[in-house]
N, C-alpha and C. Protein backbone atom coordinates (compact mmCIF):
# COMPACT_ATOMS: atom_id res chain seq x y z
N UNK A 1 1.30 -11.01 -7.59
CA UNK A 1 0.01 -10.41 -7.37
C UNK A 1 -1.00 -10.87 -8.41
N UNK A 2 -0.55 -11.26 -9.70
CA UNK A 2 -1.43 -11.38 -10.50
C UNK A 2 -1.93 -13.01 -10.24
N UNK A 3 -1.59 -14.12 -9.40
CA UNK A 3 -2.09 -14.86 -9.21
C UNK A 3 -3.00 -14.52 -8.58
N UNK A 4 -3.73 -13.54 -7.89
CA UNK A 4 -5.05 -13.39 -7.07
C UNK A 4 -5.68 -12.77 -7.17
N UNK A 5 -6.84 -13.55 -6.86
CA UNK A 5 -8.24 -12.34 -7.33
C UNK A 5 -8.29 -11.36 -6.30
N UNK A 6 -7.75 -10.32 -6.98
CA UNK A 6 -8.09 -8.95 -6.06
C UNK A 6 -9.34 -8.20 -6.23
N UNK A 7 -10.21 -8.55 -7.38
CA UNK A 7 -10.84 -7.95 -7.94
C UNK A 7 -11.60 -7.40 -6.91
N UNK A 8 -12.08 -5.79 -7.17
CA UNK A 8 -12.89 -5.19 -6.01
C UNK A 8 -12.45 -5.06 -4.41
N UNK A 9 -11.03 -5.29 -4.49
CA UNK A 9 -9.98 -5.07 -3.23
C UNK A 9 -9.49 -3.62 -2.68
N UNK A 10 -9.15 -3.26 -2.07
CA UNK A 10 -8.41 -1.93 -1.97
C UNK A 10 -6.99 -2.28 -1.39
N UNK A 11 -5.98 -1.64 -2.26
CA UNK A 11 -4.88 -2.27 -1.90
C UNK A 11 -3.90 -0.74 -1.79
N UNK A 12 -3.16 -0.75 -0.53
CA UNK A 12 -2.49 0.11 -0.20
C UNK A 12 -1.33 -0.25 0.28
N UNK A 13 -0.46 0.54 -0.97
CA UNK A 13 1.06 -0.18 -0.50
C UNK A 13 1.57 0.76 0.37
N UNK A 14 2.95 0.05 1.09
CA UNK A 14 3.61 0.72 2.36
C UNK A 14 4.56 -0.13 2.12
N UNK A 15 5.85 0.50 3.09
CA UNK A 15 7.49 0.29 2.62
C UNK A 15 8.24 0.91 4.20
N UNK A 16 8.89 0.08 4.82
CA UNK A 16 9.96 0.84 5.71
C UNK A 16 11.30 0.77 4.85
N UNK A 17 11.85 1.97 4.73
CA UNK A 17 12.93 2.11 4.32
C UNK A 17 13.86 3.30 5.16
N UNK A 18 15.13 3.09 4.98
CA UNK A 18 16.03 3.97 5.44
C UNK A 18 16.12 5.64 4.57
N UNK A 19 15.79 5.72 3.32
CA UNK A 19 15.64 6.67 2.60
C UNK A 19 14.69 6.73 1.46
N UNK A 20 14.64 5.24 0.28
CA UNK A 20 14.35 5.30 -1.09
C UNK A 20 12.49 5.35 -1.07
N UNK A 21 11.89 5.53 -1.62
CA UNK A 21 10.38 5.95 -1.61
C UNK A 21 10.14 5.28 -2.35
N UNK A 22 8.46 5.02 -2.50
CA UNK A 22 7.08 4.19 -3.47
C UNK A 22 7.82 3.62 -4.62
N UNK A 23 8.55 4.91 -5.26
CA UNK A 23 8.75 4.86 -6.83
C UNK A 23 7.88 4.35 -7.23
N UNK A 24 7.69 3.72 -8.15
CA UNK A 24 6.57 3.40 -9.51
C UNK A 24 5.41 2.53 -8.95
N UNK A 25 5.76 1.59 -7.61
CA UNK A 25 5.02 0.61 -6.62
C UNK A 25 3.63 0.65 -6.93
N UNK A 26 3.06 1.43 -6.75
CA UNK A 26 1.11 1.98 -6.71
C UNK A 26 0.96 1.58 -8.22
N UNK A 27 1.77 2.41 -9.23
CA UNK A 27 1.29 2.02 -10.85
C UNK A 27 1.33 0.87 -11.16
N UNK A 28 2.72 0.31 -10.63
CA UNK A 28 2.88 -1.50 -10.91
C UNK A 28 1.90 -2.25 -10.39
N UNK A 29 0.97 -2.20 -9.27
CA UNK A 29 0.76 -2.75 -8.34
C UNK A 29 -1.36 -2.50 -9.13
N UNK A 30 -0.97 -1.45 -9.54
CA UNK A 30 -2.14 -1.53 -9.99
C UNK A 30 -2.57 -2.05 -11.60
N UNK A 31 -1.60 -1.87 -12.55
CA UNK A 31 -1.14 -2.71 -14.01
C UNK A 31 -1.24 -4.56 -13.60
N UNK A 32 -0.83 -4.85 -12.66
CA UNK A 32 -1.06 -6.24 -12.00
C UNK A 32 -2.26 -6.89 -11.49
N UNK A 33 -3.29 -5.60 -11.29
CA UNK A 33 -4.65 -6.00 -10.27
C UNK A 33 -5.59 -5.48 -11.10
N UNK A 34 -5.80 -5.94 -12.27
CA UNK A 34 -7.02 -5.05 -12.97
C UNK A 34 -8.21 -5.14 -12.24
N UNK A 35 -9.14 -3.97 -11.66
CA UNK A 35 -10.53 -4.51 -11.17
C UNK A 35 -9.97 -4.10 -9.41
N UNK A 36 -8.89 -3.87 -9.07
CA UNK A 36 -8.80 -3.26 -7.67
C UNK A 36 -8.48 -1.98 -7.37
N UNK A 37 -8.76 -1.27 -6.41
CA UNK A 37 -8.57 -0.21 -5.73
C UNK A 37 -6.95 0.14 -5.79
N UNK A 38 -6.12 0.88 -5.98
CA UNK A 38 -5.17 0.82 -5.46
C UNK A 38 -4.89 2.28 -5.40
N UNK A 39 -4.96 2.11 -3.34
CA UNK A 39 -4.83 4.24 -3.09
C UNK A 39 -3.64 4.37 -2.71
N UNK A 40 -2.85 5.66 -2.52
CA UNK A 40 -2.21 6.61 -2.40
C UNK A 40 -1.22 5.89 -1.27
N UNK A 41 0.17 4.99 -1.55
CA UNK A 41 0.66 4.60 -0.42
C UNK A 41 2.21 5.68 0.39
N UNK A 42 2.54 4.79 1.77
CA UNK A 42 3.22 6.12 2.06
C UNK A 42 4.51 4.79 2.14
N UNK A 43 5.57 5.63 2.31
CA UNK A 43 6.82 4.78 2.96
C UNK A 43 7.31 5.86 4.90
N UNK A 44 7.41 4.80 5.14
CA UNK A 44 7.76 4.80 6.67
C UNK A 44 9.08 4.90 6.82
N UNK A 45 9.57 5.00 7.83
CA UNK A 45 11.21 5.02 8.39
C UNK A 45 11.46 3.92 9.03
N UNK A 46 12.38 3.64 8.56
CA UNK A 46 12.69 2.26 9.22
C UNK A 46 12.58 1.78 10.60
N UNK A 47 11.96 3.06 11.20
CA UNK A 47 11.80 3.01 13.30
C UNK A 47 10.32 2.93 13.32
N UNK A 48 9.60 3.26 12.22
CA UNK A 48 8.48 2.95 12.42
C UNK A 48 7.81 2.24 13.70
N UNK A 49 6.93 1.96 14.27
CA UNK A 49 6.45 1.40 15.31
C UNK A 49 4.98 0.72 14.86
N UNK A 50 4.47 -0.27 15.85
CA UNK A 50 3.73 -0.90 14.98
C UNK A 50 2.13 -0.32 15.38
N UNK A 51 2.30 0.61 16.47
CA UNK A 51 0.62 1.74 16.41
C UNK A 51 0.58 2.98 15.33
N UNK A 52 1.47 3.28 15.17
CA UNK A 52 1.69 4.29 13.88
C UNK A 52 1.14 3.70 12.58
N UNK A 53 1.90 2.54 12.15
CA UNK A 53 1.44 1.64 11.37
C UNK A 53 -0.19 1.69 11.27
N UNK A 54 -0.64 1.33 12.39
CA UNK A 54 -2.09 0.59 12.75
C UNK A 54 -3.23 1.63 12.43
N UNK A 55 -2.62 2.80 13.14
CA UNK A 55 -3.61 4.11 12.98
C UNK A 55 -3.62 4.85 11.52
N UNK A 56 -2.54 4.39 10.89
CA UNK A 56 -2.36 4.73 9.68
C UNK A 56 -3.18 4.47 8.36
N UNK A 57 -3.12 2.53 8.90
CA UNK A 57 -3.90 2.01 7.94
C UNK A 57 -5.37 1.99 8.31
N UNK A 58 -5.74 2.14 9.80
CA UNK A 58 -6.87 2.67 10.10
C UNK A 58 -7.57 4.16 9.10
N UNK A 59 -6.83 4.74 8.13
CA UNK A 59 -7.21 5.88 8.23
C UNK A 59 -7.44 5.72 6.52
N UNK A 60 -6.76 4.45 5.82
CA UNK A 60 -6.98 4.56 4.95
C UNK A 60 -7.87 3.50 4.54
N UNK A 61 -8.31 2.66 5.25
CA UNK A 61 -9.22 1.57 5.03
C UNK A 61 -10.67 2.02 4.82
N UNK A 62 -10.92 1.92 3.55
CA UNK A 62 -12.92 2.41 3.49
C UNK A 62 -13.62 1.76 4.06
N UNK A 63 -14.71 2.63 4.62
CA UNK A 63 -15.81 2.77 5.22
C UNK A 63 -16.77 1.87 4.57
């Protein structure tokens, strides 16, 4: 991540997993991107579907 200019990005992490969550992901992710957004991410279930997904990130993408 730190090869790219994120600067002024909004970056929202997401994860399908069978159980394990974010853990530290958002803090790392933002220690890596000085100068970007980085909001509140979720982890999914591994059945996830890909309109769930869509409406999801629809909801977190700024205006």
């Amino acid at each position: 991540m730190e090869a790219y200019d994120l600067n002024g990005k909004t970056l929202i992490p997401f994860a399908t997993s069978g159980g394990s969550g974010l853990g530290d992901s958002g803090r790392n992710m933002a220690a890596l991107t000085p100068g970007a957004k980085v909001a509140e991410g979720r982890r999914f279930t591994a059945s996830v579907n890909g309109k769930e997904l869509s409406e999801w990130a629809a909801q977190k993408m700024p205006v």
